[in-house]
C-alpha atoms as a PDB file:
ATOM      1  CA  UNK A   1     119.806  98.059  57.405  1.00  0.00           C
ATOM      2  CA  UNK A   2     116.428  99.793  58.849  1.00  0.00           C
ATOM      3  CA  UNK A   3     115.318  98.271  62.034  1.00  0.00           C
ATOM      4  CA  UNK A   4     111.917  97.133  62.084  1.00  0.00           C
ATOM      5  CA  UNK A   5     110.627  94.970  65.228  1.00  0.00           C
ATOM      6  CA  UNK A   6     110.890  91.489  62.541  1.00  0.00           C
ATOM      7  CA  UNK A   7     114.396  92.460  62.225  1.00  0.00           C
ATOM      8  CA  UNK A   8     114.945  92.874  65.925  1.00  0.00           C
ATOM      9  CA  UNK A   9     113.768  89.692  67.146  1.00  0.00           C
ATOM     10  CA  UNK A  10     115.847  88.231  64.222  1.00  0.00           C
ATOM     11  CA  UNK A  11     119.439  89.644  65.235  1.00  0.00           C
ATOM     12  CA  UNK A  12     118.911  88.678  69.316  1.00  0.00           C
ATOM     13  CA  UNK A  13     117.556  85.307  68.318  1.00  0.00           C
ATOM     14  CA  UNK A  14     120.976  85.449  66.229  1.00  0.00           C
ATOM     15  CA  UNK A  15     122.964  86.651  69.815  1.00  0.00           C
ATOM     16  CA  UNK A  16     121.263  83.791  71.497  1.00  0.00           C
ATOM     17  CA  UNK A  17     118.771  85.932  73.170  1.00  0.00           C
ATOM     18  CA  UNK A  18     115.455  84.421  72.332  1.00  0.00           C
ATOM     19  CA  UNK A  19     114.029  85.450  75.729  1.00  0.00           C
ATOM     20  CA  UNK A  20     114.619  88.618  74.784  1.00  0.00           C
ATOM     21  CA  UNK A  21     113.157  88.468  71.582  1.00  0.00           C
ATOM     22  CA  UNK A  22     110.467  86.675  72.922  1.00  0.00           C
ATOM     23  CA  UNK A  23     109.183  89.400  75.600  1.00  0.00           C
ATOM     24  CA  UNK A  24     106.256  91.245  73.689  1.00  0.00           C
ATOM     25  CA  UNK A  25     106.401  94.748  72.800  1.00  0.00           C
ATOM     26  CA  UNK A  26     103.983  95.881  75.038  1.00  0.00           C
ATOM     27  CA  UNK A  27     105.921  94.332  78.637  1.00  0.00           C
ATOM     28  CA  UNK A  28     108.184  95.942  80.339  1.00  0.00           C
ATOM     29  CA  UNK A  29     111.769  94.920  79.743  1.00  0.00           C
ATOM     30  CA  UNK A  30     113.572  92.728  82.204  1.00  0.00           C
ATOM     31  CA  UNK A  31     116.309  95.592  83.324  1.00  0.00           C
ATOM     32  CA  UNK A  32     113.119  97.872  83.728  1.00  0.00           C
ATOM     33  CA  UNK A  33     111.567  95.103  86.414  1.00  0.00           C
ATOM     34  CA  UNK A  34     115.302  94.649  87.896  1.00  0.00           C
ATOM     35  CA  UNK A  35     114.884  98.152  88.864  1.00  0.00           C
ATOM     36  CA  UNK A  36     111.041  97.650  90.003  1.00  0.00           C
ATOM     37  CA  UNK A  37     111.698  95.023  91.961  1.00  0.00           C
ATOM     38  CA  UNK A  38     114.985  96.840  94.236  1.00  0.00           C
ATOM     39  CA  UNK A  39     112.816  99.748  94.693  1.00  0.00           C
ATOM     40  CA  UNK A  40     110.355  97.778  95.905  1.00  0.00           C
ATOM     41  CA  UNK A  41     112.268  95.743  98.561  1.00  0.00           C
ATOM     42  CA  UNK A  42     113.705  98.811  99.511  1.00  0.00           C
ATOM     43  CA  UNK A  43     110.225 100.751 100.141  1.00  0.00           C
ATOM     44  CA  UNK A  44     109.228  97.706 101.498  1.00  0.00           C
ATOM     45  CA  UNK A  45     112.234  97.466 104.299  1.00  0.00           C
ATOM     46  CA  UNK A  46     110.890 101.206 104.982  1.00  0.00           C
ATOM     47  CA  UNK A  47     107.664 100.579 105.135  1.00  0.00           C
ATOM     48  CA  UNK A  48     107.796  97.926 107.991  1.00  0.00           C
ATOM     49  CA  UNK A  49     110.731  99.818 109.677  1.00  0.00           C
ATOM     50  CA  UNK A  50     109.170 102.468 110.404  1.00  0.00           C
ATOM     51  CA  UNK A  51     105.949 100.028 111.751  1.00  0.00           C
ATOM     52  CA  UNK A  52     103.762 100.867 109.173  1.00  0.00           C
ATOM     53  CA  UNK A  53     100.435  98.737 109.098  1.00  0.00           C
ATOM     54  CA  UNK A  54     101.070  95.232 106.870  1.00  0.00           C
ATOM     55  CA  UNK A  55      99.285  95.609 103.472  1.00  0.00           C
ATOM     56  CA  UNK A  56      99.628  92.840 100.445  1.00  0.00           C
ATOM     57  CA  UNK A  57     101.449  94.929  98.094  1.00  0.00           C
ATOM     58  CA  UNK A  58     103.963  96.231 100.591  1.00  0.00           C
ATOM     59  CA  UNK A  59     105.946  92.323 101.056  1.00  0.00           C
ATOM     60  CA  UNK A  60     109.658  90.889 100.625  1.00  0.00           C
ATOM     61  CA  UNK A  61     108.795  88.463  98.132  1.00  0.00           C
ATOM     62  CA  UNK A  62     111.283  89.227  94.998  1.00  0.00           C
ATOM     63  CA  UNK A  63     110.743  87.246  93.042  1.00  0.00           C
ATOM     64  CA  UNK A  64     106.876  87.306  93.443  1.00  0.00           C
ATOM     65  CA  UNK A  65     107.932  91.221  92.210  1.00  0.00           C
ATOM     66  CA  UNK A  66     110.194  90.269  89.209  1.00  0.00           C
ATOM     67  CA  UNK A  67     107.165  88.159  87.768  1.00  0.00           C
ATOM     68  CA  UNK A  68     104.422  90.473  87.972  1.00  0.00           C
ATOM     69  CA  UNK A  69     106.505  92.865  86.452  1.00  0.00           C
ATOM     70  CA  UNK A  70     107.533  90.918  83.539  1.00  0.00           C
ATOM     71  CA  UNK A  71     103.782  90.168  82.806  1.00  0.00           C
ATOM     72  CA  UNK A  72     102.972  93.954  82.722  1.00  0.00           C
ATOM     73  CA  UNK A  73     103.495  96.750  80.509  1.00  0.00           C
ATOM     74  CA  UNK A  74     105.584  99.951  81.241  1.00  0.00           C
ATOM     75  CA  UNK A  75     102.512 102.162  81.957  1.00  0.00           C
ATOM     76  CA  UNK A  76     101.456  99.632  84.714  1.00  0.00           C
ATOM     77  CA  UNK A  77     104.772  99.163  86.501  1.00  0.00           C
ATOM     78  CA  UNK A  78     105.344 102.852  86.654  1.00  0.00           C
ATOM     79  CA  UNK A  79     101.942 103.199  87.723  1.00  0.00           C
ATOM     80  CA  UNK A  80     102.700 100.504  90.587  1.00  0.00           C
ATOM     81  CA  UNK A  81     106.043 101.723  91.877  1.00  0.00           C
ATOM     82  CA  UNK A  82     104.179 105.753  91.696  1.00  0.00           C
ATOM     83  CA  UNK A  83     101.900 103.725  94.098  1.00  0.00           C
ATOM     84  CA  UNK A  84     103.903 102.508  96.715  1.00  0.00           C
ATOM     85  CA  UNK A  85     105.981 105.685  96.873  1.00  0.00           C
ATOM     86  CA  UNK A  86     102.632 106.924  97.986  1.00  0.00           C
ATOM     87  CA  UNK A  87     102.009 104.151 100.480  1.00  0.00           C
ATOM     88  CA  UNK A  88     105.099 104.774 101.525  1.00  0.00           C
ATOM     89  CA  UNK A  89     105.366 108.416 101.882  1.00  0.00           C
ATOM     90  CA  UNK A  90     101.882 108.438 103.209  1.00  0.00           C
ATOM     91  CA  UNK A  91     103.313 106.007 106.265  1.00  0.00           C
ATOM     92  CA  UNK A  92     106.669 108.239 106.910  1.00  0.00           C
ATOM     93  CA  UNK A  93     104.624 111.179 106.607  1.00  0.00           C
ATOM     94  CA  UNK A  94     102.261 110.211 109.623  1.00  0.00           C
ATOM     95  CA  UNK A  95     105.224 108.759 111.491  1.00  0.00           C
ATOM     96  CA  UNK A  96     106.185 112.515 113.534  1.00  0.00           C
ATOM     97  CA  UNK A  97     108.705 110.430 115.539  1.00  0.00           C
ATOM     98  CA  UNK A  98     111.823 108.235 114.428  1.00  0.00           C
ATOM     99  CA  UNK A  99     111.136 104.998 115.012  1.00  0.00           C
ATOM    100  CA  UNK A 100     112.059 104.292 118.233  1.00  0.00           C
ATOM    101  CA  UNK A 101     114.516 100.419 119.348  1.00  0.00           C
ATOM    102  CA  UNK A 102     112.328  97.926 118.414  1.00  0.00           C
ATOM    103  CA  UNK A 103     110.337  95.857 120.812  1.00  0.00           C
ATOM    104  CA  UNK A 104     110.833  92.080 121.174  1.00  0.00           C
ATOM    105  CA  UNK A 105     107.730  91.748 119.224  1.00  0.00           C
ATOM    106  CA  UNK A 106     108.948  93.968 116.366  1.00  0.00           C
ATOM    107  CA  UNK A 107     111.580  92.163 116.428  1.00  0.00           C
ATOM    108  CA  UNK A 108     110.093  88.841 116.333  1.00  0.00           C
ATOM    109  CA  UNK A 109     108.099  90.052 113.461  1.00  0.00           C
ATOM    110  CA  UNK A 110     111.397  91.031 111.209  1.00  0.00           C
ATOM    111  CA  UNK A 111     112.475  87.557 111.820  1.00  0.00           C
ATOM    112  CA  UNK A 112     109.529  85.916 111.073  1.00  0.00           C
ATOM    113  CA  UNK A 113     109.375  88.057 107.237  1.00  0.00           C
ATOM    114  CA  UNK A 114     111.764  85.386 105.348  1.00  0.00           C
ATOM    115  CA  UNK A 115     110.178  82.154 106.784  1.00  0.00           C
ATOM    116  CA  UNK A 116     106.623  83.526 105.928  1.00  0.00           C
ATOM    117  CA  UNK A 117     108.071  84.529 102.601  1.00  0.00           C
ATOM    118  CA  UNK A 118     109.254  81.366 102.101  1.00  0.00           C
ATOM    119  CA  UNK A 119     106.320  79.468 103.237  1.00  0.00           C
ATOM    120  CA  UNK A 120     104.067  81.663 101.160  1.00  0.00           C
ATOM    121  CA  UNK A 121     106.274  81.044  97.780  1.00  0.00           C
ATOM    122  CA  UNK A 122     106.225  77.322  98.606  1.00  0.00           C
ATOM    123  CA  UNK A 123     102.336  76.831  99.551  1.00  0.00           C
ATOM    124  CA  UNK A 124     101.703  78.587  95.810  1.00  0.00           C
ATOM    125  CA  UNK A 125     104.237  76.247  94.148  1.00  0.00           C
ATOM    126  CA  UNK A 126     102.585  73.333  95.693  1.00  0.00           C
ATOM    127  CA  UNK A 127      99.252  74.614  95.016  1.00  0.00           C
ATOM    128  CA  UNK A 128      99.747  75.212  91.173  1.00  0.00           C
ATOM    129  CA  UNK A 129     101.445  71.507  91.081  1.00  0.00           C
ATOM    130  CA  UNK A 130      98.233  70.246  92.362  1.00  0.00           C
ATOM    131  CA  UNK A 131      96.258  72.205  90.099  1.00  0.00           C
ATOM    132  CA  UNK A 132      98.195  71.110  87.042  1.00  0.00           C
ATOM    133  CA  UNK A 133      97.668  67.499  88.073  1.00  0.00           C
ATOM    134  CA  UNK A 134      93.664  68.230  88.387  1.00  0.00           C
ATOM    135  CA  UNK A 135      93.451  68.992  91.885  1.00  0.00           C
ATOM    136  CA  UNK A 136      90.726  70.988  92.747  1.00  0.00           C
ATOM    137  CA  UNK A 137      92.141  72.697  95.521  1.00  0.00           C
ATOM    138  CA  UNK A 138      89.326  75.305  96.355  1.00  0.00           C
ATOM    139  CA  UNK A 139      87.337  72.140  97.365  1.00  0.00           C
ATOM    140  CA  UNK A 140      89.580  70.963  99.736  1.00  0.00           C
ATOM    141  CA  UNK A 141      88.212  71.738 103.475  1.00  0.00           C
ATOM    142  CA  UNK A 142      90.535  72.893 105.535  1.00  0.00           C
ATOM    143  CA  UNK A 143      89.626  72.910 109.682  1.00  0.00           C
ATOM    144  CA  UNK A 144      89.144  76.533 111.105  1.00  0.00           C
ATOM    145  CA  UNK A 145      92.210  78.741 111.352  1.00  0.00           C
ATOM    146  CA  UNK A 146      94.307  76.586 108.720  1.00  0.00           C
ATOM    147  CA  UNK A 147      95.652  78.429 105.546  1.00  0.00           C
ATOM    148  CA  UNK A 148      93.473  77.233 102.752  1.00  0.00           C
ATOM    149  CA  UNK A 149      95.070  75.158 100.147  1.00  0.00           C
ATOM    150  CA  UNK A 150      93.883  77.600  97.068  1.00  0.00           C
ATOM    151  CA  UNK A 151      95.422  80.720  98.689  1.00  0.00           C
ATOM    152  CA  UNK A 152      98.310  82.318  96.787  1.00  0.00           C
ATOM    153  CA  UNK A 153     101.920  83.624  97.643  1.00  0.00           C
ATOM    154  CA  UNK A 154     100.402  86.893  99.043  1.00  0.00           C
ATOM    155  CA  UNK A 155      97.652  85.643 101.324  1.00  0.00           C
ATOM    156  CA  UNK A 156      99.979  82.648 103.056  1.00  0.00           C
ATOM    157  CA  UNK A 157     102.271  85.233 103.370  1.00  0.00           C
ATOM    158  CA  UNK A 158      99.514  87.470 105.729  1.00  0.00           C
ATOM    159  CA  UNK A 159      98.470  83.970 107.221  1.00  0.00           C
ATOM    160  CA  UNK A 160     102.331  83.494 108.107  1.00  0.00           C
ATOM    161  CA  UNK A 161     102.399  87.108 109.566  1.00  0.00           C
ATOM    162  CA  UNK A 162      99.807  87.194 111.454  1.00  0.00           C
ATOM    163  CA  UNK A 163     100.245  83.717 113.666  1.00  0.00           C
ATOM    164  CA  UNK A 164     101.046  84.254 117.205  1.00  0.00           C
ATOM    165  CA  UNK A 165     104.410  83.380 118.462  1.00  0.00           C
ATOM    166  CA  UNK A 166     103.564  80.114 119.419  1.00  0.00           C
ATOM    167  CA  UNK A 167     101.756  79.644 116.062  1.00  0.00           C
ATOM    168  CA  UNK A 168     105.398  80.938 114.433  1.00  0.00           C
ATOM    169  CA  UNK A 169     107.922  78.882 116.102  1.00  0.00           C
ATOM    170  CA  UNK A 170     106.129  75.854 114.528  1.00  0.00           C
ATOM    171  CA  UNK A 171     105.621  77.264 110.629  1.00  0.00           C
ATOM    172  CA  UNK A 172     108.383  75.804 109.015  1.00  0.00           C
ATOM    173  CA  UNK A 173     107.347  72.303 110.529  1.00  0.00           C
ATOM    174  CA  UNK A 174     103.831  73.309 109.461  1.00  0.00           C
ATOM    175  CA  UNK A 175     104.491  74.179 105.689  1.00  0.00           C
ATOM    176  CA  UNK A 176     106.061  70.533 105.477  1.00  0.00           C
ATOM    177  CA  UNK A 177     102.810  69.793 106.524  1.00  0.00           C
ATOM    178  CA  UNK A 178     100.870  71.949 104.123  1.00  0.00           C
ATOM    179  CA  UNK A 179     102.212  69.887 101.556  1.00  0.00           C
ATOM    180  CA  UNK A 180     101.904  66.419 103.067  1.00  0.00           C
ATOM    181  CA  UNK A 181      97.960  67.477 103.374  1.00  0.00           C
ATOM    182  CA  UNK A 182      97.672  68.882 100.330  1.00  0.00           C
ATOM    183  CA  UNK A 183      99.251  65.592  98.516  1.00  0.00           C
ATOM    184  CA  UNK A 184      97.099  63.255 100.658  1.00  0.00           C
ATOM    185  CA  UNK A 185      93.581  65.168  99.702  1.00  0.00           C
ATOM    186  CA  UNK A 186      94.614  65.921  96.174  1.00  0.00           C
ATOM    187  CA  UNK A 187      95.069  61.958  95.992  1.00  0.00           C
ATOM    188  CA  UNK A 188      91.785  61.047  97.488  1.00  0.00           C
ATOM    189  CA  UNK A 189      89.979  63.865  95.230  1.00  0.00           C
ATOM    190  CA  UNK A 190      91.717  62.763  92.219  1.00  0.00           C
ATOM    191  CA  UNK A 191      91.812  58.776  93.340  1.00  0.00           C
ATOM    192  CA  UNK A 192      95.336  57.980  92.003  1.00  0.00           C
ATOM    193  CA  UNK A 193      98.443  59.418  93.877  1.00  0.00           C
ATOM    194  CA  UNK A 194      99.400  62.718  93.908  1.00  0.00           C
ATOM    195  CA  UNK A 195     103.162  64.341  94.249  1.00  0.00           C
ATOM    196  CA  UNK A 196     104.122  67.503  94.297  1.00  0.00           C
END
């Protein structure tokens, strides 16, 4: 039997494999964005290691990886991981020292990485909930120095990051809040009740 693409999709929707045989052509293939993504955790762990300035595409959310790469061709993800090898061997190359025992701030930093992650991947969720019900979250006013409710994974993420210590300590109680907020103005916008 000759192979075409028709008969492809046919024998892994026959295997049970219909996400497989769904993925177009053109995006890269899941293993392929497996591999993406551990690279770029581990140039990411590097990165910050070594104290290297915090930049959006240089962050510990996998998943946040594994889905951009799945919507993506080949070309592109090559292109991407090409680019943080460069970010990356652009920061180790201007680092003349090994890092030296990190400070109680560095340190408070690495700890922080997970909860922001968390609380960046949650605020998103939340917001594309909202937005799903009709919530026009970019109209939402937010008082000065909150996260706005139409930010993505990425930019709550910086927010998260860049909090002072005192700020930090109270995040996770704060991304509770995020929510609560975002439910109660959602529900006066939309004038029914909103749950996300």
């Amino acid at each position: 039997m000759i192979e075409t693409p028709s008969t492809t999709k046919a024998m892994l929707m026959s295997l049970g494999l219909a996400t497989l045989a769904a993925t177009p052509a053109s995006a890269a293939p899941p293993l392929q964005c497996q591999d993406f993504v551990n690279y770029a955790m581990k140039a990411q762990a590097q990165y910050y290691a070594r104290g290297c300035p915090r930049i959006p595409s240089m962050h510990a959310n996998r998943e946040g990886h594994f889905q951009w790469c799945l919507k993506r061709n080949e070309g592109q993800v090559a292109a991407e991981q090409r680019a943080k090898a460069a970010t990356l061997n652009s920061c180790l190359a201007g680092a003349a020292s090994p890092p030296r025992p990190q400070s109680a701030q560095m340190q408070s930093t690495a700890t922080r990485e997970p909860v922001c992650s968390s609380y960046g991947q949650a605020g998103e969720k939340w917001r594309n909930r909202a937005t799903a019900q009709g919530c026009n979250v970019a109209a939402i006013p937010v008082p000065r120095g909150w996260a706005s409710y139409a930010w993505g994974a990425n930019q709550l993420f910086s927010y998260c990051m860049g909090t002072s210590d005192a700020g930090f300590r109270g995040r996770s109680a704060q991304a509770l809040g995020h929510k609560v907020q975002l439910e109660k103005a959602c529900s006066q916008q939309l004038r029914r009740p909103v749950r996300l």
